[in-house]
N, C-alpha and C. Protein backbone atom coordinates (compact mmCIF):
# COMPACT_ATOMS: atom_id res chain seq x y z
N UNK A 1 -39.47 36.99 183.34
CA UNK A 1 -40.22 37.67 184.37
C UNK A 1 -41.42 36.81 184.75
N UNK A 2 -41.62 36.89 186.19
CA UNK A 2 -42.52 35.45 186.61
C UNK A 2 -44.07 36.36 185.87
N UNK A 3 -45.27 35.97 186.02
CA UNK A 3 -46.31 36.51 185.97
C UNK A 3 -47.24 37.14 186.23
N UNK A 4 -46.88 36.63 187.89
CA UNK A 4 -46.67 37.88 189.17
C UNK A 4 -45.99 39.05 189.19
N UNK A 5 -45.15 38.77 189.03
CA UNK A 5 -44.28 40.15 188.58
C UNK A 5 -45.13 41.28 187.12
N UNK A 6 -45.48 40.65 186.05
CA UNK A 6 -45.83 41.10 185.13
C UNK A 6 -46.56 42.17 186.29
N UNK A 7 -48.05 41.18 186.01
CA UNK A 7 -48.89 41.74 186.38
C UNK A 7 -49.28 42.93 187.55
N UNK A 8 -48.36 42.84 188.64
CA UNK A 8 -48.02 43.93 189.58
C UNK A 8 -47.76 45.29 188.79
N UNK A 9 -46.62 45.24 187.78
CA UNK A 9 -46.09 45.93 187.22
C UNK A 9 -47.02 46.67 185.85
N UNK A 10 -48.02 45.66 185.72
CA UNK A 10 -49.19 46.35 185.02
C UNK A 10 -50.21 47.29 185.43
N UNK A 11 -50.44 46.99 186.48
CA UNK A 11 -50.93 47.57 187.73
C UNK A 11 -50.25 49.06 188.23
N UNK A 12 -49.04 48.92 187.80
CA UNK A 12 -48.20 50.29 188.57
C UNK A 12 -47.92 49.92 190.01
N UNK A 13 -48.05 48.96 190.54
CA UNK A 13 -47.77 48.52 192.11
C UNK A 13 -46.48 48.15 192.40
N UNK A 14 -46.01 48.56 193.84
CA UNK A 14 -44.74 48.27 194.02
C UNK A 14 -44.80 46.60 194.92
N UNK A 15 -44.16 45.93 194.94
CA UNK A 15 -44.72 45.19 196.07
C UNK A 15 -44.82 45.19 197.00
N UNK A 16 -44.75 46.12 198.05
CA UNK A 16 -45.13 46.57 200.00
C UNK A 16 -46.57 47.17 198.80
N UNK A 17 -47.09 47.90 197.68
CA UNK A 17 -48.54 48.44 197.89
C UNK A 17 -49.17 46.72 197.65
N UNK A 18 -48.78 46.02 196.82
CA UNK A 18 -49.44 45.22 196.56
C UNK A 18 -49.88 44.25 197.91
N UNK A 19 -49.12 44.00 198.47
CA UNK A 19 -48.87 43.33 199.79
C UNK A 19 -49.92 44.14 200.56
N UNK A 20 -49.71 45.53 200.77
CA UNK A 20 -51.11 46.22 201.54
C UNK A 20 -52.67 46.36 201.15
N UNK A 21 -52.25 45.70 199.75
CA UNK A 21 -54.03 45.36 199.03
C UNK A 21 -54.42 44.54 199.40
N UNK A 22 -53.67 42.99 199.47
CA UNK A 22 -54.24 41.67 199.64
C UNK A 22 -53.93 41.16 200.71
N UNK A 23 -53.23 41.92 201.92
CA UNK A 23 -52.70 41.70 203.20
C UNK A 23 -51.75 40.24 203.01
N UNK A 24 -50.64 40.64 202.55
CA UNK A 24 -49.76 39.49 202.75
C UNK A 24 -48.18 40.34 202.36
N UNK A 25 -47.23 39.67 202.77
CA UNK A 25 -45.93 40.80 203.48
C UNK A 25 -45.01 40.92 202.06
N UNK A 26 -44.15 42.11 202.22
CA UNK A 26 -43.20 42.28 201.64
C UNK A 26 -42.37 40.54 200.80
N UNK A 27 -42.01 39.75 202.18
CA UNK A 27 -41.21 39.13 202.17
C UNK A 27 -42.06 37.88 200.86
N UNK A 28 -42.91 37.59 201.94
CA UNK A 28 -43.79 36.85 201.13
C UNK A 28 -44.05 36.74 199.36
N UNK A 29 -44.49 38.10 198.92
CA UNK A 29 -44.35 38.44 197.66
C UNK A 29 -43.05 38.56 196.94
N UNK A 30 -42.06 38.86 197.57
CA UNK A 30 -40.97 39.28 196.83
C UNK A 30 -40.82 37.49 196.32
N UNK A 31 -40.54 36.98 197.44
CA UNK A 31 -40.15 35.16 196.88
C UNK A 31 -40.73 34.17 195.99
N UNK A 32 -42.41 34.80 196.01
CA UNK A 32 -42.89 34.30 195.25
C UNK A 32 -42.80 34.84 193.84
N UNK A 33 -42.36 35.76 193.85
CA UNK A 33 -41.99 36.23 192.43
C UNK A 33 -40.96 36.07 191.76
N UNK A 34 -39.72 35.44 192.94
CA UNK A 34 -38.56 34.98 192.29
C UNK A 34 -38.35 33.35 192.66
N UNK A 35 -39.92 33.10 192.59
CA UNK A 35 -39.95 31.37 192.46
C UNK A 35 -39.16 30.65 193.71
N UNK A 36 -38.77 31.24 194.93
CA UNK A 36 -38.06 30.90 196.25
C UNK A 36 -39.51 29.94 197.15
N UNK A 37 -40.77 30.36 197.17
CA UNK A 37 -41.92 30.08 197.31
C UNK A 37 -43.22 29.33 196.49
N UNK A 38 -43.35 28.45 196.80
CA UNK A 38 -44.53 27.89 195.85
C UNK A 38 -46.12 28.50 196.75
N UNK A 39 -46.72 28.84 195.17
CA UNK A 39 -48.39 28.68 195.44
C UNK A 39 -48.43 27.91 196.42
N UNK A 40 -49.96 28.98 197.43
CA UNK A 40 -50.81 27.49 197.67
C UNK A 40 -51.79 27.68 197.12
N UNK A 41 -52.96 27.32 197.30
CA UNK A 41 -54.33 27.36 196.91
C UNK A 41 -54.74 28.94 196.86
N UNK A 42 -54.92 28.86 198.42
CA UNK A 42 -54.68 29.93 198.98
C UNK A 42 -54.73 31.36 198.08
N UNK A 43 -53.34 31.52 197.96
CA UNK A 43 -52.36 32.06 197.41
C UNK A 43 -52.85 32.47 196.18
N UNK A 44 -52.92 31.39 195.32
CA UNK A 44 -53.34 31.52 194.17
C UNK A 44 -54.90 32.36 193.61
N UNK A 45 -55.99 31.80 194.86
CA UNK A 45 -57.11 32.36 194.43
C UNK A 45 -57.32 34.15 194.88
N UNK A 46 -56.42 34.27 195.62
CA UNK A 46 -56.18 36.05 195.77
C UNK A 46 -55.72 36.27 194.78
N UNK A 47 -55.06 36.13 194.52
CA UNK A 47 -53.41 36.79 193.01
C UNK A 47 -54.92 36.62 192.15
N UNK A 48 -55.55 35.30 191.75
CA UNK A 48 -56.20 35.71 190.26
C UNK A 48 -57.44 36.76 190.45
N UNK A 49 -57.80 36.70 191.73
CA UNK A 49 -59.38 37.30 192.02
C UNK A 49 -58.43 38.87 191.91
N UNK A 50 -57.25 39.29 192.35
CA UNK A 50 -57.10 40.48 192.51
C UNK A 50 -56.45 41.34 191.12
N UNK A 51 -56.06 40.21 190.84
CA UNK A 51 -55.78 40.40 189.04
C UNK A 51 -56.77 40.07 187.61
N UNK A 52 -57.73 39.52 188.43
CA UNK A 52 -59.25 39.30 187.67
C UNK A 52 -58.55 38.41 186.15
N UNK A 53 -57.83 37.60 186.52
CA UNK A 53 -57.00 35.90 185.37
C UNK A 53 -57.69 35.06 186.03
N UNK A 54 -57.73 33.79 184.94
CA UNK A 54 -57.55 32.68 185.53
C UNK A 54 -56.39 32.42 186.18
N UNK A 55 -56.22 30.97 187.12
CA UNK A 55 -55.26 30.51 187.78
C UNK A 55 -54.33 29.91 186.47
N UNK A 56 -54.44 29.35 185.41
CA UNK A 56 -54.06 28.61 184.72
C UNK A 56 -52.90 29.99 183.83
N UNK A 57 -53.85 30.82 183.59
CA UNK A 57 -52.93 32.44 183.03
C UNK A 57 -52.12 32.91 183.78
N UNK A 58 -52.80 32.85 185.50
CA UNK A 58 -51.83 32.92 186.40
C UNK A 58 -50.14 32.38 186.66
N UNK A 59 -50.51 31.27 186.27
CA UNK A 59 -49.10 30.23 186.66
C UNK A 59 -48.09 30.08 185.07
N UNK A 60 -48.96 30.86 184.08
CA UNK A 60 -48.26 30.48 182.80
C UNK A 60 -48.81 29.43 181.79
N UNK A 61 -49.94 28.68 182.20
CA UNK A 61 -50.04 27.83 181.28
C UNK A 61 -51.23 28.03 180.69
N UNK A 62 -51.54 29.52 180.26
CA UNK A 62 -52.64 29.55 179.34
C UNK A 62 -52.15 31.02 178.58
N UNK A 63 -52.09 31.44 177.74
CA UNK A 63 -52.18 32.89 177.14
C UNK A 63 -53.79 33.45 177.08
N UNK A 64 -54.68 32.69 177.44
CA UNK A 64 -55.81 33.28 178.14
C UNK A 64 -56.05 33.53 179.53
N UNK A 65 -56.08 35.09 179.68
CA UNK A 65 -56.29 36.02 180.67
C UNK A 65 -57.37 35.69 181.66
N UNK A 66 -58.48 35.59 181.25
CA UNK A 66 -59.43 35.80 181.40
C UNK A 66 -60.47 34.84 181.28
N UNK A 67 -60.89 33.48 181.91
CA UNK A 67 -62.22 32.75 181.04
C UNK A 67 -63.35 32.79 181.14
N UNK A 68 -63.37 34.23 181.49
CA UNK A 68 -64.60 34.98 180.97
C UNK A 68 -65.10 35.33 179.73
N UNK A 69 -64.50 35.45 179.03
CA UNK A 69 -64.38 35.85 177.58
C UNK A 69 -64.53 34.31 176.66
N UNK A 70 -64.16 33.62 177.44
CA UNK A 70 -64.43 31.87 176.75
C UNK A 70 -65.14 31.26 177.18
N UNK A 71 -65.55 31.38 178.22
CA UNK A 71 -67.44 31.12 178.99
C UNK A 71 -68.50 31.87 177.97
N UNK A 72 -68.16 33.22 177.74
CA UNK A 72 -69.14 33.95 177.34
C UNK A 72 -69.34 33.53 175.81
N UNK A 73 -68.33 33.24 174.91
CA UNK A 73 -68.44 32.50 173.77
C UNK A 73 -69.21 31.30 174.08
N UNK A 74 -68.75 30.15 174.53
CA UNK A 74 -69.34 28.93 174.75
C UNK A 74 -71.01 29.02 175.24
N UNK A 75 -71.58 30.02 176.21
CA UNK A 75 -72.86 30.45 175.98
C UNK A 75 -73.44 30.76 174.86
N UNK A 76 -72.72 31.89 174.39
CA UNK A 76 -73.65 32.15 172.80
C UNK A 76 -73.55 31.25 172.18
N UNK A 77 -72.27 30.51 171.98
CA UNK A 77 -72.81 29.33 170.57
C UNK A 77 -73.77 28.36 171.09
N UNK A 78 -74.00 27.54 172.39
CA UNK A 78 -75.15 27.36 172.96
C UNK A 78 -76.10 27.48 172.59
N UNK A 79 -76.39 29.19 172.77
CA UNK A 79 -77.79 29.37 172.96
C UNK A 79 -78.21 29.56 170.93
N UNK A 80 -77.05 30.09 169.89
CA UNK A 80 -77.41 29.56 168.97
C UNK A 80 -77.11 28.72 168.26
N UNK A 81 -77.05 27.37 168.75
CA UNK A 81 -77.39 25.96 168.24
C UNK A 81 -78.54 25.40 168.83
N UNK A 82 -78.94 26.46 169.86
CA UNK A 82 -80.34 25.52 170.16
C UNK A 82 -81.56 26.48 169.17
N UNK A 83 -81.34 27.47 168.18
CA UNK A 83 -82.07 27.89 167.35
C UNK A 83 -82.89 27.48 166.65
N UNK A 84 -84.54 27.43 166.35
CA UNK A 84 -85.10 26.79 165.28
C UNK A 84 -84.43 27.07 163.95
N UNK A 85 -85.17 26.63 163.14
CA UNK A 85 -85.21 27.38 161.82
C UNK A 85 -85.52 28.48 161.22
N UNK A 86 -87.32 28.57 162.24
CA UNK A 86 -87.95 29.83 162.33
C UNK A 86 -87.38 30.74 162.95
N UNK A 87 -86.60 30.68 164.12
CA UNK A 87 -86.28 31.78 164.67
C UNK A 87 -84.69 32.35 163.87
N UNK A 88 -84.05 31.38 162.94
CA UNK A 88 -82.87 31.85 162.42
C UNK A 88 -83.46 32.78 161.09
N UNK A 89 -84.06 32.32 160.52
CA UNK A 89 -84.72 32.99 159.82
C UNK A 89 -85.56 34.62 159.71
N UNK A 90 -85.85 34.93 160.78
CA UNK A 90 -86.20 35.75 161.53
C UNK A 90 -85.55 36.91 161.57
């Protein structure tokens, strides 16, 4: 099952509702879900913004959803490695 597909189907969406969320057609979606159609750019940055993934989770090549959740790590360890001593201590 493509990932597109998943995710519609996570959603509860049929594809004509999905198509009437992000204004793009029946036809359109159906092909791209059975790989008849390639991404464009385009394409891609609706599907993840409307499915709130990365593009990379999008297309399959990450089992991370989300890199929000791996931004937000990479901040905190950041902000504590820039810790004194005094303030770890604390």
């Amino acid at each position: 099952m493509s990932r597109l597909r998943q995710l519609r189907k996570e959603k509860n969406l049929t594809i004509s509702e999905l198509g009437e969320k992000i204004g793009m057609s029946y036809s359109n979606i159906a092909m791209l879900e059975r790989g008849e159609r390639n991404f464009t750019a385009d394409t891609l940055k609706i599907f993840s913004n409307f499915f709130n993934c990365s593009i990379d989770y999008f297309l399959g090549h990450s089992n991370i959803r989300n890199n929000n959740i791996l931004n937000s790590d990479i901040n905190l360890y950041s902000q504590l490695n820039n810790l004194t001593n005094e303030q770890i201590e604390y």
